[in-house]
N, C-alpha and C. Protein backbone atom coordinates (compact mmCIF):
# COMPACT_ATOMS: atom_id res chain seq x y z
N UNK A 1 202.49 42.60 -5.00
CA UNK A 1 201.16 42.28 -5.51
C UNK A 1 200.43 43.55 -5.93
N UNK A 2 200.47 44.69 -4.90
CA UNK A 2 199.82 45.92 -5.01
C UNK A 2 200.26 46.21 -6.84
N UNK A 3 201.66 45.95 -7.12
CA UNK A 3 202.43 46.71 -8.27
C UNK A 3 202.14 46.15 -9.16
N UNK A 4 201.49 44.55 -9.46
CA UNK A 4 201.35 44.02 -10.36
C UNK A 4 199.87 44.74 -10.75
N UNK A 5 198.75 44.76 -9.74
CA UNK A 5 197.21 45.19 -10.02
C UNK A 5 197.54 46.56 -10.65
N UNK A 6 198.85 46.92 -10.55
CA UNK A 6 198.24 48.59 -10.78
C UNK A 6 198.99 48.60 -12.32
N UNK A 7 200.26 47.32 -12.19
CA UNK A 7 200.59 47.18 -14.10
C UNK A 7 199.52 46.83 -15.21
N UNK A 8 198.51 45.63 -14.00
CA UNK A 8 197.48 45.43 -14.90
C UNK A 8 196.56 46.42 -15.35
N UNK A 9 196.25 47.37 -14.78
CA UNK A 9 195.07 48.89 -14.96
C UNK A 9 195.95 49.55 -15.82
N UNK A 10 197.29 49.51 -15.88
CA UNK A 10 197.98 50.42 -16.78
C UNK A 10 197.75 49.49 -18.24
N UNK A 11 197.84 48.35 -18.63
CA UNK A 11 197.52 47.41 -19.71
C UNK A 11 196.65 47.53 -20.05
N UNK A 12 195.39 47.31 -18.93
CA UNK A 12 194.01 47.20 -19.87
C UNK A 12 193.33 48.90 -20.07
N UNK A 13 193.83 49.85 -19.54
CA UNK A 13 194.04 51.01 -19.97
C UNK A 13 194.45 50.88 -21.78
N UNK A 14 195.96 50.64 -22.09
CA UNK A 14 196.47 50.52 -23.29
C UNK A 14 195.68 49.32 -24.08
N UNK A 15 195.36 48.80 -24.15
CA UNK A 15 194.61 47.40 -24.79
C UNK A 15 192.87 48.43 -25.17
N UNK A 16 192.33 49.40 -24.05
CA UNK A 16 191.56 49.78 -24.48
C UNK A 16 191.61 50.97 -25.49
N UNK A 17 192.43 51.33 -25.33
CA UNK A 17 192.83 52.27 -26.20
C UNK A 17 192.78 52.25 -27.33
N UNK A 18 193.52 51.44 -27.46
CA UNK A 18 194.36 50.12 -29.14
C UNK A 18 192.71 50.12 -29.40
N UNK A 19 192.24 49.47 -28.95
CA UNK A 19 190.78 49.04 -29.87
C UNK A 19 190.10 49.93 -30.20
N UNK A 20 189.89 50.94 -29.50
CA UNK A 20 188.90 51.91 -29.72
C UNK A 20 189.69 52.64 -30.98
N UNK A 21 191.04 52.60 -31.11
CA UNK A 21 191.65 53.00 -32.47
C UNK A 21 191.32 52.45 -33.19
N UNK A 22 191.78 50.56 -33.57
CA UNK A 22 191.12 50.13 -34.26
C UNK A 22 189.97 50.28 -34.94
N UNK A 23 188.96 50.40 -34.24
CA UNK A 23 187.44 50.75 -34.34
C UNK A 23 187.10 51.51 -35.30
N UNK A 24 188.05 52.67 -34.59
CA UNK A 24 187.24 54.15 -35.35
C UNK A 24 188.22 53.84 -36.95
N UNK A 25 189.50 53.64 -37.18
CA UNK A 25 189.71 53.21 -38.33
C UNK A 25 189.00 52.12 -38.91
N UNK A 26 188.34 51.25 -38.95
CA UNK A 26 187.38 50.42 -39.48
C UNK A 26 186.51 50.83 -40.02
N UNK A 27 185.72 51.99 -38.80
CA UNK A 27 184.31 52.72 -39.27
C UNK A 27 184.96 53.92 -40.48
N UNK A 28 186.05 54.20 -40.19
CA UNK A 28 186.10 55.51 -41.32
C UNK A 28 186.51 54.97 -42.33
N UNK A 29 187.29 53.57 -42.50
CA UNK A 29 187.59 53.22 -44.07
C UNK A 29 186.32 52.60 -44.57
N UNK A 30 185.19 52.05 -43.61
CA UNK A 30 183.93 51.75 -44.55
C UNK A 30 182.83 53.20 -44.39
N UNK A 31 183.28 54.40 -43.97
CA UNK A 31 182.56 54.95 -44.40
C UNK A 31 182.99 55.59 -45.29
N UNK A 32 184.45 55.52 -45.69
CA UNK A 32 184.82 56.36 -47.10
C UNK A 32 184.20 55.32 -48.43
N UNK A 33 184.57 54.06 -48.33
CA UNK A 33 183.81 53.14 -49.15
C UNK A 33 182.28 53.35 -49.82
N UNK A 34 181.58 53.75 -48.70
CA UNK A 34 180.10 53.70 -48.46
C UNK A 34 180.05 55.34 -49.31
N UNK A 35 181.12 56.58 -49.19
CA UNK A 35 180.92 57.68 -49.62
C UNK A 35 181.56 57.46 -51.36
N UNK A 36 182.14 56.74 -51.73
CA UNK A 36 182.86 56.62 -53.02
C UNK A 36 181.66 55.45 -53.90
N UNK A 37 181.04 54.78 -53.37
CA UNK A 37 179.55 54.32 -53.88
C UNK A 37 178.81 55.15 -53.89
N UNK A 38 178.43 56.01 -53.24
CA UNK A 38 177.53 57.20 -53.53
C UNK A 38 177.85 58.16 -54.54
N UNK A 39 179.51 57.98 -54.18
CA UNK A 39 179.64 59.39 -55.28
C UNK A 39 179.77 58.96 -57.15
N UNK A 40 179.62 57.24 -56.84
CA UNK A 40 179.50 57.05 -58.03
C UNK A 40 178.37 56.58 -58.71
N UNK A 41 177.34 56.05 -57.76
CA UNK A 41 176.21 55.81 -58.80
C UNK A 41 175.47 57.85 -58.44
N UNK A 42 175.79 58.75 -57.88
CA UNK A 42 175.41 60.39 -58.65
C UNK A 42 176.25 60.49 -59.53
N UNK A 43 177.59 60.60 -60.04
CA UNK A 43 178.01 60.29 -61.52
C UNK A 43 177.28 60.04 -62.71
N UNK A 44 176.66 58.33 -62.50
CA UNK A 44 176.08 57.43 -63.47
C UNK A 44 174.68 58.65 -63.55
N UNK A 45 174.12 58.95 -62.16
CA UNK A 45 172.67 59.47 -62.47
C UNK A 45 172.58 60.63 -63.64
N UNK A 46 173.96 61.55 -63.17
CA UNK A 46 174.09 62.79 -63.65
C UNK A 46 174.28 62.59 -65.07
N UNK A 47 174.98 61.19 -65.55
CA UNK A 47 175.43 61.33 -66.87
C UNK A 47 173.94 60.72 -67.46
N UNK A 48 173.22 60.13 -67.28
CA UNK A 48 172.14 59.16 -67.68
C UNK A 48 171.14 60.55 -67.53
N UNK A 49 171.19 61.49 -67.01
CA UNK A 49 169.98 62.79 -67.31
C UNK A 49 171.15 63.63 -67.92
N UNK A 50 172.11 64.05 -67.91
CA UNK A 50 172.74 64.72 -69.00
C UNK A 50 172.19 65.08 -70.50
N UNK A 51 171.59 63.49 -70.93
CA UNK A 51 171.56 63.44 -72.38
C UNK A 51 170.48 63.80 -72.54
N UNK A 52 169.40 64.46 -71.89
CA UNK A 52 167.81 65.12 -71.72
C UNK A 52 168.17 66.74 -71.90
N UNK A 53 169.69 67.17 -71.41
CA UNK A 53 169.61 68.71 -71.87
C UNK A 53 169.51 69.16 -73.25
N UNK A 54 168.96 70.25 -73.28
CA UNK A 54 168.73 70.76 -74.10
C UNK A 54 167.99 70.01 -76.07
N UNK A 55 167.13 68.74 -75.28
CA UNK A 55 166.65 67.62 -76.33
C UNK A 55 164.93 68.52 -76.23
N UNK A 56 164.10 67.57 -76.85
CA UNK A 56 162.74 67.91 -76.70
C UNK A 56 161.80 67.85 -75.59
N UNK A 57 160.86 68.14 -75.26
CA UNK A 57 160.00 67.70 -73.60
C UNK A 57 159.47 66.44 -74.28
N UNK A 58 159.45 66.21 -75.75
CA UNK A 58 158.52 65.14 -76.10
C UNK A 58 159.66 64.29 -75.99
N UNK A 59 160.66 64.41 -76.28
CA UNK A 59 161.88 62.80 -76.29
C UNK A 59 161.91 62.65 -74.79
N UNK A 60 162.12 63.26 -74.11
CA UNK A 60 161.92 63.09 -72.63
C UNK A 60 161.00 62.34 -72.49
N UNK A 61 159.68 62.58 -72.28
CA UNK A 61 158.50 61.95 -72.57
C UNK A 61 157.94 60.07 -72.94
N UNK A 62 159.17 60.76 -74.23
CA UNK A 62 158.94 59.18 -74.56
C UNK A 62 160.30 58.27 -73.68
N UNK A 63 161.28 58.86 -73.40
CA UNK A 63 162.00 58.32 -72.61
C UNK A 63 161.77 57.78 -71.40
N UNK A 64 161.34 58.21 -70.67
CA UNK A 64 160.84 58.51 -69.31
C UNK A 64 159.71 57.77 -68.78
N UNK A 65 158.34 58.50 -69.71
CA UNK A 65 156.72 58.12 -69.66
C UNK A 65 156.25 59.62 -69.24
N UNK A 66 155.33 59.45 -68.84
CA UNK A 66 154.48 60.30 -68.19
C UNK A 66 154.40 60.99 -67.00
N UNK A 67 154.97 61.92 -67.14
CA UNK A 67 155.40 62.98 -65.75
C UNK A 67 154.28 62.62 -64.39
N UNK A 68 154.92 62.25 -63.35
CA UNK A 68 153.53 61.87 -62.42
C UNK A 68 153.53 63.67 -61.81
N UNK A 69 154.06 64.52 -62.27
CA UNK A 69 153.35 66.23 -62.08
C UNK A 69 154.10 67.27 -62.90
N UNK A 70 153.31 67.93 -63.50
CA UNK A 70 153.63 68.80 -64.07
C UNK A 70 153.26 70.67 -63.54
N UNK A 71 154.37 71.16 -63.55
CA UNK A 71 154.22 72.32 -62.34
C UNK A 71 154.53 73.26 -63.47
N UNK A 72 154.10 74.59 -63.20
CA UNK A 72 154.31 76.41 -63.98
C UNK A 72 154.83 76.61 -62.92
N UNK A 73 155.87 77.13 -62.83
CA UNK A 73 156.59 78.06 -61.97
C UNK A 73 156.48 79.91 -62.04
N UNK A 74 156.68 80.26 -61.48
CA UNK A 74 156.68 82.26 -61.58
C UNK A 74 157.31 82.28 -62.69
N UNK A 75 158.37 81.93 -63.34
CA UNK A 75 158.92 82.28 -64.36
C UNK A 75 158.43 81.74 -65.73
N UNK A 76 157.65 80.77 -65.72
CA UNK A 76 156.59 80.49 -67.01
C UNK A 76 157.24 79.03 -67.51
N UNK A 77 158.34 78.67 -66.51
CA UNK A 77 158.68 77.89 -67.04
C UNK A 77 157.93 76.37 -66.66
N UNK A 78 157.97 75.39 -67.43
CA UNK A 78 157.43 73.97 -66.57
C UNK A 78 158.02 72.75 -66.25
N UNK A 79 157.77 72.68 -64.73
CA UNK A 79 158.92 71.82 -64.38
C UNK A 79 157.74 70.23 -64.32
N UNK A 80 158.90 69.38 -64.94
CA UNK A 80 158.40 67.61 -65.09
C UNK A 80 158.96 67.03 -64.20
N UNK A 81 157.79 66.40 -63.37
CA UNK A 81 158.57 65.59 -61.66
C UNK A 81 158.00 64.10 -62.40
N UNK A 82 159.47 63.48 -61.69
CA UNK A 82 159.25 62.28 -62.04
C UNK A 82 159.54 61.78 -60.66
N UNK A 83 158.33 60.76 -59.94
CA UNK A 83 158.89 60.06 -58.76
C UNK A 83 159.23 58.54 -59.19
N UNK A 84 160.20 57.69 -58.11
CA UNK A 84 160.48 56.28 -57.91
C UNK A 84 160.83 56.05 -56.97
N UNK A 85 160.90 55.38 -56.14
CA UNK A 85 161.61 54.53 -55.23
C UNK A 85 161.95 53.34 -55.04
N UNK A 86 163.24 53.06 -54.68
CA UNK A 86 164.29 52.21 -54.74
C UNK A 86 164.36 51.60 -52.84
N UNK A 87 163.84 50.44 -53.14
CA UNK A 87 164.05 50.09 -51.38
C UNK A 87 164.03 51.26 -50.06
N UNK A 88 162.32 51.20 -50.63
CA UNK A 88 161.79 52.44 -49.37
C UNK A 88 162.46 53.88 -49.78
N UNK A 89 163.78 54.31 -50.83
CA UNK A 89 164.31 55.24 -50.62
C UNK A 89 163.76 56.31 -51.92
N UNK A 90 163.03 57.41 -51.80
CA UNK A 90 162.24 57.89 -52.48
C UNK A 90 163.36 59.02 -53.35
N UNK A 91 162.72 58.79 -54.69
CA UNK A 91 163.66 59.07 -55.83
C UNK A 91 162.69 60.33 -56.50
N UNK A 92 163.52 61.52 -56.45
CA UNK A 92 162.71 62.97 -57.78
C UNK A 92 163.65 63.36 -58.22
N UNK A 93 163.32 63.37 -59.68
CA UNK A 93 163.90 63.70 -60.61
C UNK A 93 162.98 65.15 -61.41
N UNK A 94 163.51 66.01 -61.19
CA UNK A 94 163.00 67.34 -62.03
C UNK A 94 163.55 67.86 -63.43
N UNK A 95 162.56 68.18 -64.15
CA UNK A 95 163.26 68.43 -65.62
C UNK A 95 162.55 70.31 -65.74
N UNK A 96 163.40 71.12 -65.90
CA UNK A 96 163.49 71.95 -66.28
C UNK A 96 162.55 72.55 -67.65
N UNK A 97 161.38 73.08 -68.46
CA UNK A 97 161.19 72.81 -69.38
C UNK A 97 161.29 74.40 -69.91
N UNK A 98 161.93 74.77 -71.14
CA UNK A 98 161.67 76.52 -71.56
C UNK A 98 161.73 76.29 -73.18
N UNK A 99 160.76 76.52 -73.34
CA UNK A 99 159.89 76.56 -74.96
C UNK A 99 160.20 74.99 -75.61
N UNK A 100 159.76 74.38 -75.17
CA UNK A 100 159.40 72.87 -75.12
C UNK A 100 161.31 72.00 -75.22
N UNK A 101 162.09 72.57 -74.68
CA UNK A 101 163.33 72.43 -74.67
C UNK A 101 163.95 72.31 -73.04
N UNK A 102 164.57 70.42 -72.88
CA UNK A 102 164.72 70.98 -71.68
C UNK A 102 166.17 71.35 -71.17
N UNK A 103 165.87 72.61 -70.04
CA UNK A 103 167.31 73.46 -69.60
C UNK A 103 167.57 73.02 -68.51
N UNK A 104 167.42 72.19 -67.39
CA UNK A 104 168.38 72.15 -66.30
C UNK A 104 167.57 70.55 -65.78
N UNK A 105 167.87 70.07 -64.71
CA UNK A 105 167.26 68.90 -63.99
C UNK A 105 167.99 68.86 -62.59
N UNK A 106 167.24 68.78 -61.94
CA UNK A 106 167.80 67.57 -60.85
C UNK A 106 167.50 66.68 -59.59
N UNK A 107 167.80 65.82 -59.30
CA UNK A 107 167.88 64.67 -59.27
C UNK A 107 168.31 64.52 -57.82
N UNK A 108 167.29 63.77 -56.68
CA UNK A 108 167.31 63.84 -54.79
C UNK A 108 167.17 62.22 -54.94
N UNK A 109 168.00 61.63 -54.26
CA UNK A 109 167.33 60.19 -53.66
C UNK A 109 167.72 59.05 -54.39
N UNK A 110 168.79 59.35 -55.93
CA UNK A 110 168.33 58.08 -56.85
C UNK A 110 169.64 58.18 -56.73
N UNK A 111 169.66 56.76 -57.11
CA UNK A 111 170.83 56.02 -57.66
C UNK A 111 170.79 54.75 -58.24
């Protein structure tokens, strides 16, 4: 009897094991999932502000709307913040501006 209680602690030993493997493979194939959705709507973002380099601040403008801030930086240049948020999750988008031409952007929060 003693030998059977102590086969059983050796089982549910292995049975706990097994699951907690299970588990953690579950959580890491939906968190690679969860990381390959992310990495594709920043793709879509990156390509959808792509087409703002090096265009006008006014096509921007009309693209966009109306910068909710417009900043001078030390270097003279002016940066166009655009906010949104998407289900509580707060979206800035920065546009780069140097002699009414814009040079760089980027982009925290959106997708």
């Amino acid at each position: 009897m003693h030998f059977l209680l102590r086969l059983n602690k050796v089982e549910d030993f292995f049975m706990k094991k097994i699951l907690v493997i299970c588990l953690a493979l579950i959580l890491i194939s939906g968190c690679n999932q969860i990381q390959k959705r992310v990495d594709s709507a920043t793709d879509a973002e990156t390509k959808k502000l792509e087409k703002f380099l090096n265009k006008s601040e006014e096509f921007l403008k009309i693209e966009l709307g109306i910068p909710d801030e417009e900043i001078l930086n030390s270097d003279g240049k002016k940066i166009l913040v655009y906010y949104d948020s998407k289900l509580k999750v707060k979206c800035e988008r920065r546009f780069q501006i140097k002699n009414t031409k814009v040079i760089s952007f980027t982009s925290k929060g959106c997708w």
